[in-house]
Protein backbone atom coordinates (compact mmCIF):
# COMPACT_ATOMS: atom_id res chain seq x y z
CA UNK A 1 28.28 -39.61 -16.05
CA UNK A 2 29.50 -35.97 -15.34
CA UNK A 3 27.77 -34.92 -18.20
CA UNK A 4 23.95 -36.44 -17.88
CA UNK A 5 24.59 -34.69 -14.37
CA UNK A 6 25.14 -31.66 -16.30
CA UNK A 7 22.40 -31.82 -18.04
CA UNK A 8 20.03 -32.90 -15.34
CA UNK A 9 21.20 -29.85 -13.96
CA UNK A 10 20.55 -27.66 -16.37
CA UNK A 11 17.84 -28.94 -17.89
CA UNK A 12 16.45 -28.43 -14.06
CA UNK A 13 17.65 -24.43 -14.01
CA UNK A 14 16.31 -24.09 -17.42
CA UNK A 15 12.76 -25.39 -15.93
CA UNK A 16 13.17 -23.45 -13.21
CA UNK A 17 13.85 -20.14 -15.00
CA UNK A 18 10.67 -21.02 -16.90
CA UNK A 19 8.62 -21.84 -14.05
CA UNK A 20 9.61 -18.42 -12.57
CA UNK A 21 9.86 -16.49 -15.59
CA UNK A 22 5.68 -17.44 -15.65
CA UNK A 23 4.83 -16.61 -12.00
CA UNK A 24 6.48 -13.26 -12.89
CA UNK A 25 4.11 -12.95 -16.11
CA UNK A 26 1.36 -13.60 -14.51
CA UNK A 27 1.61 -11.53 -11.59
CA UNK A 28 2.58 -8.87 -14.05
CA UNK A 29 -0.19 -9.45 -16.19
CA UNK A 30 -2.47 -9.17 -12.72
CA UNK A 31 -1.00 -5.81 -11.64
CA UNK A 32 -1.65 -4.20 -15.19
CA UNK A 33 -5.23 -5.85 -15.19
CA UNK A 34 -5.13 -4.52 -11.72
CA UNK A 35 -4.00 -1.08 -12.93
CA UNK A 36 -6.12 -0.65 -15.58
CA UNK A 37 -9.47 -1.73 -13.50
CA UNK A 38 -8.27 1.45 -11.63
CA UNK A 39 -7.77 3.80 -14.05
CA UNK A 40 -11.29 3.15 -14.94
CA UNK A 41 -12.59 3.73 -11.67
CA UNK A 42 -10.96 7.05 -10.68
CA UNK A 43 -10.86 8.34 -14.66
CA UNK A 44 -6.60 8.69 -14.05
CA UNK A 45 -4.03 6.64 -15.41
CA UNK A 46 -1.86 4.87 -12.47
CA UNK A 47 1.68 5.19 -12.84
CA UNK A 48 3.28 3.16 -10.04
CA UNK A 49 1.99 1.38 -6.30
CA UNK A 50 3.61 1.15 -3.33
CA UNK A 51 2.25 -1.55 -0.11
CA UNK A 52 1.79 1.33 2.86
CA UNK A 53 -0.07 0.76 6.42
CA UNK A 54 -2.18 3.88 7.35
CA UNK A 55 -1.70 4.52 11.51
CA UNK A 56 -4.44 7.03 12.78
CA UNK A 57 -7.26 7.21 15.20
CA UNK A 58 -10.90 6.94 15.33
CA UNK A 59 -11.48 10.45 13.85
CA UNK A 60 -8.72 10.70 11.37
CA UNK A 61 -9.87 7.70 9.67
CA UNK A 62 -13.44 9.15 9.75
CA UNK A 63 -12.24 12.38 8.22
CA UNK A 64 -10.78 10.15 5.70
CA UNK A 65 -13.92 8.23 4.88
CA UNK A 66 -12.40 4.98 5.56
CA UNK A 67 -13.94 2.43 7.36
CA UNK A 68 -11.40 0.25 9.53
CA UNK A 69 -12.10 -3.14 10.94
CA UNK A 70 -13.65 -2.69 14.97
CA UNK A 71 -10.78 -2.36 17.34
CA UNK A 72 -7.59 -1.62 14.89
CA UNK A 73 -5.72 1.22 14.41
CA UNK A 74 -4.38 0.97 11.26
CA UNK A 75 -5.15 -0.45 7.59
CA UNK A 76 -3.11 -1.92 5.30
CA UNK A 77 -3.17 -0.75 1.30
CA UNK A 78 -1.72 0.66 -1.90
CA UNK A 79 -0.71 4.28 -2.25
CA UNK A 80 -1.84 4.47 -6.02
CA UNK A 81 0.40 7.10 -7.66
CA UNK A 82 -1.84 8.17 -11.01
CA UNK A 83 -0.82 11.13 -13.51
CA UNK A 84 -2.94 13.42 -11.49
CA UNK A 85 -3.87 12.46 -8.17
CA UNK A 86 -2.63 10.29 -5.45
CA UNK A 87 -4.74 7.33 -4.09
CA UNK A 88 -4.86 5.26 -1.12
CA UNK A 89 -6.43 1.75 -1.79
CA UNK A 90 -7.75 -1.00 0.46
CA UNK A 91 -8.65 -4.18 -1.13
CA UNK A 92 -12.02 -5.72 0.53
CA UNK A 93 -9.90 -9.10 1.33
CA UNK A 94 -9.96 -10.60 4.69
CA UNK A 95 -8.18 -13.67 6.03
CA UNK A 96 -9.79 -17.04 7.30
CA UNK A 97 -9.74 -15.68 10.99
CA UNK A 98 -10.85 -12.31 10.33
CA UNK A 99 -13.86 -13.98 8.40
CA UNK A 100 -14.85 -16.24 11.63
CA UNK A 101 -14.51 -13.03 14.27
CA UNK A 102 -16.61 -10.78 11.36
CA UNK A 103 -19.34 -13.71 11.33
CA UNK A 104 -19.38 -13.71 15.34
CA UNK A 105 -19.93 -10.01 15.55
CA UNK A 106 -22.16 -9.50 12.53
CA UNK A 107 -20.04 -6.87 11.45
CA UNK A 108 -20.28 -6.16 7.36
CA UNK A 109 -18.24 -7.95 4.99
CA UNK A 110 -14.90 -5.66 4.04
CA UNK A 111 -15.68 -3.18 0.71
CA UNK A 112 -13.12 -1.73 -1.75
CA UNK A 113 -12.06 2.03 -0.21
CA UNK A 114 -9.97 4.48 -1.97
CA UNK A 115 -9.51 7.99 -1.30
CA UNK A 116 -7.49 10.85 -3.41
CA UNK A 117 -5.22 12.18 -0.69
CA UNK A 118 -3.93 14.80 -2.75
CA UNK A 119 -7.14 16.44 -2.94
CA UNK A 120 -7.34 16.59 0.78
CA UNK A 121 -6.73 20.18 2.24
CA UNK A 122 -3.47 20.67 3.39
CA UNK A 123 -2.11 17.36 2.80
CA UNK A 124 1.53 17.14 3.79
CA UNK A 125 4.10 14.53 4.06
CA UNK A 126 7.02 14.77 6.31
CA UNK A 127 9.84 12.34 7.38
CA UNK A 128 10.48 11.89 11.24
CA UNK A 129 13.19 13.69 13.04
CA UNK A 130 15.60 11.11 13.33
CA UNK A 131 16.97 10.25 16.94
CA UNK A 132 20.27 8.75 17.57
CA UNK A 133 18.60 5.65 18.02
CA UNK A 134 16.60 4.89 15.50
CA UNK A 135 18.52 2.33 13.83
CA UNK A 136 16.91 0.12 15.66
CA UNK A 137 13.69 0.15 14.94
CA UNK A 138 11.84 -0.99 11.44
CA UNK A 139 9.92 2.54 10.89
CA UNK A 140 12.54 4.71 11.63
CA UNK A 141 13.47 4.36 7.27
CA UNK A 142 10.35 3.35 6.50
CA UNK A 143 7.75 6.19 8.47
CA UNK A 144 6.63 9.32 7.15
CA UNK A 145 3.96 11.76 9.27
CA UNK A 146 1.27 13.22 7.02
CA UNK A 147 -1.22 15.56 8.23
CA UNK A 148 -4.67 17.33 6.68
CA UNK A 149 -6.88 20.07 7.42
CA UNK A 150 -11.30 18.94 7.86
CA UNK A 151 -13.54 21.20 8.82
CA UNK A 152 -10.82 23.22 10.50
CA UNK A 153 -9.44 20.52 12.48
CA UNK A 154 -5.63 19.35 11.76
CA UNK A 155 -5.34 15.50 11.43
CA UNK A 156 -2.56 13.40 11.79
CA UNK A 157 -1.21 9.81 11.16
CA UNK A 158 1.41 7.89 9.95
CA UNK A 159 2.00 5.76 6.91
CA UNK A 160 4.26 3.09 7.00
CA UNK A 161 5.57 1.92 3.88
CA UNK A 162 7.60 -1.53 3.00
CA UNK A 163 9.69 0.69 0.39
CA UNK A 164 12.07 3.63 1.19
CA UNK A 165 9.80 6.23 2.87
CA UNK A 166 12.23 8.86 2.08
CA UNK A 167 12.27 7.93 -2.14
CA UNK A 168 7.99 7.83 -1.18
CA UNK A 169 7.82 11.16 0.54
CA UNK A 170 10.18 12.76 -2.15
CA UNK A 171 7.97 11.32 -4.99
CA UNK A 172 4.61 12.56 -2.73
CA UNK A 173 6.02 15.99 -2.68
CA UNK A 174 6.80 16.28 -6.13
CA UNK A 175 3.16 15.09 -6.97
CA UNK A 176 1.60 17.55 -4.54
CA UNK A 177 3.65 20.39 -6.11
């Protein structure tokens, strides 16, 4: 008995493994479709992505050229790190509820944005002071400040990132350089 129980069990990891092991190949297959639908667009080859949220106002975002969704304040994307530029990329998806409120207000359907924030003038990246409390809150690891220059005006906001932001900022800098 102990050993059909061993088996069962493995023979149920072993599935497992596989079933996993596929997920992972296709979502991997996805990303470098994904990838290489980009390089196309922007004529650069993307290296790596990282999930950030973009906090600004009204006019940063216009100075940006992004168009966010009627009373929020930030957008969610993928800072696209390519051989010779840096992207930010918003995918034109939208959720089941965001889809009824868009219908009720006529507003337009979400597009595809990207911008090359390393072409921006004066684009910087800096990591918050830290305070002695910042442990406890979620952005104090994972916020960096970035600024630009428009038309003479200085803009400001904050990406968020669900990676390190200090491994992100370091590999922004280096970029920029």
């Amino acid at each position: 008995m102990h050993s059909s129980l061993t088996t069962r069990t493995t023979g149920q990891i072993e599935k497992n493994a596989a079933i996993a092991y596929n997920v992972v190949m296709i979502d991997s297959q996805k990303q470098q479709q994904f990838f290489a639908d980009f390089s196309k667009k922007v004529a650069d080859v993307v290296e790596t992505a990282e999930l950030v949220c973009i906090r600004a106002n009204e006019q940063t975002f216009s100075a940006l050229n992004l168009r966010v969704p009627c009373g929020h304040t930030e957008l969610w994307g993928l800072l696209m790190f390519c051989k010779r530029e840096i992207y930010f990329y918003v995918s034109p998806n939208e959720n089941y509820m965001s889809l009824l409120f868009r219908r009720l207000t006529h507003e337009a359907a979400p597009q595809e944005q990207f911008i090359a924030l390393s072409t921006l003038e004066n684009f910087s990246v800096a990591l918050p002071q830290k305070k002695w409390y910042s442990f406890l809150f979620f952005d104090a690891k994972h916020a960096m400040n970035a600024s630009f220059t428009d038309c003479g005006a200085t803009h400001k906001f904050v990406i968020t990132a669900v990676g390190n932001a200090y491994e992100i900022a370091e590999r922004l800098r280096a970029s920029l350089s």
